[in-house]
Protein backbone atom coordinates (compact mmCIF):
# COMPACT_ATOMS: atom_id res chain seq x y z
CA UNK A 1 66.01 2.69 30.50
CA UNK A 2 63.43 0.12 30.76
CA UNK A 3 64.16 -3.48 29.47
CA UNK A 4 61.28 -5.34 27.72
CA UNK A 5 60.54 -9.05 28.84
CA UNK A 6 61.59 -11.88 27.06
CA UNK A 7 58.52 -12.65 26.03
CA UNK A 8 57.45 -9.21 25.05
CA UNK A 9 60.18 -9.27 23.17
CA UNK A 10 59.41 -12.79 21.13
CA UNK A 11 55.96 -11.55 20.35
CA UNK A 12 57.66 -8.52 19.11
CA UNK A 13 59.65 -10.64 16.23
CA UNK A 14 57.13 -12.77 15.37
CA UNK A 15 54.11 -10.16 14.96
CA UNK A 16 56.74 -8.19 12.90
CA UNK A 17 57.79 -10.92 10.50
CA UNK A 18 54.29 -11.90 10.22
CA UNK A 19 52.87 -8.20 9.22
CA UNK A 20 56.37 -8.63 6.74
CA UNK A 21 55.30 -12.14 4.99
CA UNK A 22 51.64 -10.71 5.02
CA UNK A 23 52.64 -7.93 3.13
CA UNK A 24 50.12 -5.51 4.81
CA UNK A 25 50.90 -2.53 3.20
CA UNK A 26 50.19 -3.99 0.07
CA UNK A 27 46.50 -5.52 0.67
CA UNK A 28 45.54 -1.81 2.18
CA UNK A 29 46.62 -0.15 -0.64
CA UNK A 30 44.83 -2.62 -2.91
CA UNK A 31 41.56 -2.50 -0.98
CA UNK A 32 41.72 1.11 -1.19
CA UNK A 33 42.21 1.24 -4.76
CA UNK A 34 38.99 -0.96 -5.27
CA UNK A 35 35.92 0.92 -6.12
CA UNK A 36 32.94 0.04 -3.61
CA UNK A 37 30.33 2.67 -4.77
CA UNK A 38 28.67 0.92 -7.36
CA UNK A 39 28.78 -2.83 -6.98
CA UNK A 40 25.13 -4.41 -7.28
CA UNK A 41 23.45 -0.81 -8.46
CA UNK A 42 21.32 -1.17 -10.79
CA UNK A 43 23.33 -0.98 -14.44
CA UNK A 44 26.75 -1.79 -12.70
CA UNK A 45 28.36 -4.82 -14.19
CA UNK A 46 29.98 -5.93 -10.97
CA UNK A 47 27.84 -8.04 -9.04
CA UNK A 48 28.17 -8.54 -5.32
CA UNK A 49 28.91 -12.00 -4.99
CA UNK A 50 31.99 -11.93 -6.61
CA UNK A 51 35.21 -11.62 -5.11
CA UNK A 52 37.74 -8.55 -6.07
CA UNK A 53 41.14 -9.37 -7.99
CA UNK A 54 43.12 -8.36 -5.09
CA UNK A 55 41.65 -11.58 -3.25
CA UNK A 56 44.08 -13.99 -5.15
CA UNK A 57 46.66 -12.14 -5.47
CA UNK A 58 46.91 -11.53 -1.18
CA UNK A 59 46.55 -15.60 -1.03
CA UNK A 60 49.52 -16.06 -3.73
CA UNK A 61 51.51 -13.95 -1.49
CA UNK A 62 50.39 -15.91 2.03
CA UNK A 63 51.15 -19.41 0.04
CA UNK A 64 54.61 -17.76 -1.17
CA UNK A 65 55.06 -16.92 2.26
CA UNK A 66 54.51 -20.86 3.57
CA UNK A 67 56.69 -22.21 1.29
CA UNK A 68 59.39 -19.53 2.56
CA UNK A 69 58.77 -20.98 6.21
CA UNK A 70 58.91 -24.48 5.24
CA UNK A 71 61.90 -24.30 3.07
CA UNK A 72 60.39 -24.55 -0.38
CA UNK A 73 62.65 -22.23 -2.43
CA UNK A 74 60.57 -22.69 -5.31
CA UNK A 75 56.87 -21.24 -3.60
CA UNK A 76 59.56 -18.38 -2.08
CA UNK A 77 60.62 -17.52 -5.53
CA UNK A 78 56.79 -16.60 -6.61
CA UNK A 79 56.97 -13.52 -4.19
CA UNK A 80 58.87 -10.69 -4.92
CA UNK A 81 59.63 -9.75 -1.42
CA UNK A 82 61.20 -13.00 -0.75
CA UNK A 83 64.02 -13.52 -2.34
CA UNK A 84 64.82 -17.22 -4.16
CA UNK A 85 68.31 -17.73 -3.05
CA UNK A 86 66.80 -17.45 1.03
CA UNK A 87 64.55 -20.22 2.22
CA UNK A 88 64.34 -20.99 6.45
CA UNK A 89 64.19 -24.49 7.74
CA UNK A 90 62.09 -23.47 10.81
CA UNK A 91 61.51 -25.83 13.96
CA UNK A 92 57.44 -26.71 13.95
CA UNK A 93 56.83 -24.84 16.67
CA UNK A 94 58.24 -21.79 15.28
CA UNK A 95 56.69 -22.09 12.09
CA UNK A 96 53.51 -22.36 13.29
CA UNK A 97 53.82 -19.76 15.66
CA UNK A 98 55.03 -17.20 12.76
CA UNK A 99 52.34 -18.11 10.15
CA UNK A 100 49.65 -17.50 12.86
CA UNK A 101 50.87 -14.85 13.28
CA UNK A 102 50.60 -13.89 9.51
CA UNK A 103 47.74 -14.72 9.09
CA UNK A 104 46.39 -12.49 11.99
CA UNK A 105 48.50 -10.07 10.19
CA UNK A 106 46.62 -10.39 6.85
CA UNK A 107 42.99 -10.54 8.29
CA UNK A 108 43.79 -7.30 10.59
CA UNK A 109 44.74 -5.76 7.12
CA UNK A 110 42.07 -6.64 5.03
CA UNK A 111 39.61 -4.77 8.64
CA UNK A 112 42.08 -1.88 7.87
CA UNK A 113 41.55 -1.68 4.41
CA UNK A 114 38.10 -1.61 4.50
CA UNK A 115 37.78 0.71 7.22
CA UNK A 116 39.41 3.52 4.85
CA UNK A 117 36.99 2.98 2.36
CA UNK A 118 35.09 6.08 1.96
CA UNK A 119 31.91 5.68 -0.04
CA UNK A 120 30.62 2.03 -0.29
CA UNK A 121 27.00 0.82 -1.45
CA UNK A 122 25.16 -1.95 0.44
CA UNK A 123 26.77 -4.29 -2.58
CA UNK A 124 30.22 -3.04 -2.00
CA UNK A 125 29.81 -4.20 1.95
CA UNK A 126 28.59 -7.64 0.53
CA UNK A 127 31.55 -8.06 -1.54
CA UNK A 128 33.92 -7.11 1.86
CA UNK A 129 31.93 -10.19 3.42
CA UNK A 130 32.60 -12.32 0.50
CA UNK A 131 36.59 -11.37 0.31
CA UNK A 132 37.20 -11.80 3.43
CA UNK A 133 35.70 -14.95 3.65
CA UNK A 134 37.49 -16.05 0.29
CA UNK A 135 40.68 -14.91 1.96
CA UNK A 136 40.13 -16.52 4.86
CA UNK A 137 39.37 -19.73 2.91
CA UNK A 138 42.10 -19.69 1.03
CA UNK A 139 44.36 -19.28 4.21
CA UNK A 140 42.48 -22.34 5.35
CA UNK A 141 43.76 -24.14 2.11
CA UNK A 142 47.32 -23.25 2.48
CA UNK A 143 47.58 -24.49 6.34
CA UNK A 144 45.50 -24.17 9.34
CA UNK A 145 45.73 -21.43 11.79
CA UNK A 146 43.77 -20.24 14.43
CA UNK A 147 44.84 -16.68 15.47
CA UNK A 148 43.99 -16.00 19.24
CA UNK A 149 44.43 -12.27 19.24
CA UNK A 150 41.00 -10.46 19.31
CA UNK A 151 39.24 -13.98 20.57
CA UNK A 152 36.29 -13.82 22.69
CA UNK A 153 36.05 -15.44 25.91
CA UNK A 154 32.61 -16.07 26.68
CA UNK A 155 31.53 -15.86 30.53
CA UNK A 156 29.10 -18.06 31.85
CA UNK A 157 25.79 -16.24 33.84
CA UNK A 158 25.47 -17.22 37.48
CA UNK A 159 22.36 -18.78 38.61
């Protein structure tokens, strides 16, 4: 039997709690249930500009989640997966480490949402762009984090 790393291991736990504070499942299934085919046609009421009602409810649940990590049993009580009576004192480093991780957790899941879409119109892809920039925004509001998974490293040409 083959023994994983400790630091396989720690990435493990913390990409796991953050895809459970992100509540990934949920945001799919929400983006899923979304109709894309007829924002900005012509006689549709929903324009393309504006973001979708699953937008603030996935940020209520990331803020939820930060007061669970910092301690605040009062944000922790606002999400039903988190239960009121169980708040975590975390170290800083530890905290930080687990909400980036949550909120590469929640980005990756708002990509996998919208790749199961099945029939979008050009307006429904301009609303994606403008959720996941709201999301993203509202992530920013909450607390800082910089995910480095999926980062680019750009090489310099020789001369």
């Amino acid at each position: 039997m083959r023994c994983l790393s400790p630091r396989v291991f720690r990435m493990f736990r913390l990409r796991s709690l953050g895809r459970l504070l992100g509540r990934c499942g949920q945001c799919v299934g929400l983006i899923e249930a979304q109709s894309w085919e007829a924002i900005g046609e012509p006689g549709s009421t929903d324009k393309a500009d504006d973001e979708s009602p699953y937008v603030a409810l996935v940020v209520a649940d990331a803020e939820a989640a930060w007061g669970y990590l910092c301690g605040l049993g009062s944000s922790a009580a606002s999400s039903p997966s988190l239960s009121a009576s169980s708040s975590v004192v975390l170290p800083h480093r530890a905290r930080e480490a687990v909400w980036t991780e949550t909120v590469q957790a929640v980005m990756e899941s708002l990509v996998e949402g919208f790749s199961r879409v099945g029939c979008c119109s050009p307006g429904g892809r301009s609303r994606m762009a403008c959720d996941l920039r709201a999301v993203a925004l509202g992530l920013d509001k909450i607390h800082r984090a910089r995910p480095t998974r999926g980062k680019v490293s750009h090489a310099r040409a020789k001369k």
